[in-house]
Protein backbone atom coordinates (compact mmCIF):
# COMPACT_ATOMS: atom_id res chain seq x y z
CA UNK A 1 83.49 115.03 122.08
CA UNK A 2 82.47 117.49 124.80
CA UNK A 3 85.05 120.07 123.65
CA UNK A 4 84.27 119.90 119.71
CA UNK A 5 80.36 119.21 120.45
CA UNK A 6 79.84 122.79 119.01
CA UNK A 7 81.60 122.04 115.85
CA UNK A 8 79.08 119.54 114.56
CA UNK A 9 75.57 119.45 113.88
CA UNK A 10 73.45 118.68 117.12
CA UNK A 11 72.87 115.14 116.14
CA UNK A 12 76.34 113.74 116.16
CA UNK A 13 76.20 114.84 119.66
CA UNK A 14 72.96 113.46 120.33
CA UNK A 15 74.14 109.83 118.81
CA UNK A 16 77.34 110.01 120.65
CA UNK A 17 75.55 110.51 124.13
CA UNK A 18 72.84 107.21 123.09
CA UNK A 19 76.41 105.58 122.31
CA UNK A 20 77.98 106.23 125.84
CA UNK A 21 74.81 105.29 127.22
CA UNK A 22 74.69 101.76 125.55
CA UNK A 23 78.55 101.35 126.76
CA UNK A 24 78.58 103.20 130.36
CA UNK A 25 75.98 103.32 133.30
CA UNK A 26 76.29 106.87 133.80
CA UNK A 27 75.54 109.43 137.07
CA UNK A 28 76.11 106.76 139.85
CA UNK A 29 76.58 109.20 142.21
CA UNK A 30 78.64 112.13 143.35
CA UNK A 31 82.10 111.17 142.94
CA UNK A 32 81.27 108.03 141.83
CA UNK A 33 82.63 106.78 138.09
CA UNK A 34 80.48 105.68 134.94
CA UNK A 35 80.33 101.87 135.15
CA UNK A 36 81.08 99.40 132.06
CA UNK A 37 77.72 97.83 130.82
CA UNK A 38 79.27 94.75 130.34
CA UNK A 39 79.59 91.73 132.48
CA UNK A 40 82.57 90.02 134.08
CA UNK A 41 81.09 86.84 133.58
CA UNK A 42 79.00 86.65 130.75
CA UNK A 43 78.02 83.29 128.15
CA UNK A 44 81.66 84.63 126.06
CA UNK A 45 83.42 83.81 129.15
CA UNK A 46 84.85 85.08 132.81
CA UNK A 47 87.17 87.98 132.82
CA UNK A 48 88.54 86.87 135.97
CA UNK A 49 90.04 83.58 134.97
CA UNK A 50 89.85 83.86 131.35
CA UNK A 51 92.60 87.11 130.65
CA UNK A 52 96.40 86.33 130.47
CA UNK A 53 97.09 88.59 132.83
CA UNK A 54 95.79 88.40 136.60
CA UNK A 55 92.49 89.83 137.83
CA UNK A 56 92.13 92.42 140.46
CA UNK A 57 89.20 92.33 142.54
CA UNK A 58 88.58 95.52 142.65
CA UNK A 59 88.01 95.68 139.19
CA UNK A 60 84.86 93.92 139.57
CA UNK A 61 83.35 97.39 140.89
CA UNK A 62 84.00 99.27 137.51
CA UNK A 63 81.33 96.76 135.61
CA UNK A 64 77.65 97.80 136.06
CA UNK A 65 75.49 95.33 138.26
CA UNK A 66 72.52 95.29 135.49
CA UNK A 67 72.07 91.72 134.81
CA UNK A 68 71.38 92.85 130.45
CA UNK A 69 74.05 94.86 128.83
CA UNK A 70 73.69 95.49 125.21
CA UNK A 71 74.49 93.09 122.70
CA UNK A 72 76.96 93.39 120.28
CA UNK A 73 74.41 94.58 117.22
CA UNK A 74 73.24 97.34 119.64
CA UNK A 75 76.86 98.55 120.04
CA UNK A 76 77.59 98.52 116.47
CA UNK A 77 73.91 100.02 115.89
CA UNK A 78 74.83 102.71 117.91
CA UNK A 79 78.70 103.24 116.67
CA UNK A 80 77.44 103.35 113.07
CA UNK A 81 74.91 106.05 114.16
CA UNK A 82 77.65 108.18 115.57
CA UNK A 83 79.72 107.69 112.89
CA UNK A 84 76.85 108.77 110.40
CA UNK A 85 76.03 111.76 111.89
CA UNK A 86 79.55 112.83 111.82
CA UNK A 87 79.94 112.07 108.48
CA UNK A 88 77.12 113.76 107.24
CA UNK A 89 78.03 116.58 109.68
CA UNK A 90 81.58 117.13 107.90
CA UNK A 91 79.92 116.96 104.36
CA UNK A 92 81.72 113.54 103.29
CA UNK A 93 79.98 111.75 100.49
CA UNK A 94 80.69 108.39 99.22
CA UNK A 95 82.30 110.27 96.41
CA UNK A 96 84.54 112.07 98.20
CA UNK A 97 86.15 108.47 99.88
């Protein structure tokens, strides 16, 4: 999006930066890597037991500490936003789909 950010009108940007901040915990440091807002263990289940494949962990350490990540109408909330914005940024109508 970066790249192409110049393409679009300023507010498909702006959603897609408030939807990489509802999915990644961003700046954590020189030369450290945005983490997943999302929990390993979490009421839908443990990623470290429940995965058919076997859990590394290191992996632990990409998945941001905050104890609240953003629920799954927030994600779509934001998504739709992005996805909006582009849409109305390319000049697609309902008519035209």
């Amino acid at each position: 999006m970066h790249i192409y950010r110049h393409l679009f009108a300023s507010d498909v940007f702006e959603r897609y930066e408030e939807f990489m901040h509802v999915l990644f915990e961003t700046y954590q440091g020189a030369g450290e890597d945005a983490k997943i807002c999302s929990a390993v263990r979490g009421p839908k289940g443990d990623r470290t037991v429940h995965c058919s494949y076997e859990w590394s962990d290191a992996w632990s350490s990409i998945f941001t500490a905050k104890s609240e990540v953003a629920s799954i109408s927030e994600i779509q909330r934001a998504y739709f936003a992005v996805m909006e914005a582009l849409t109305k940024s390319l000049g697609v109508t309902d008519a035209d789909s």
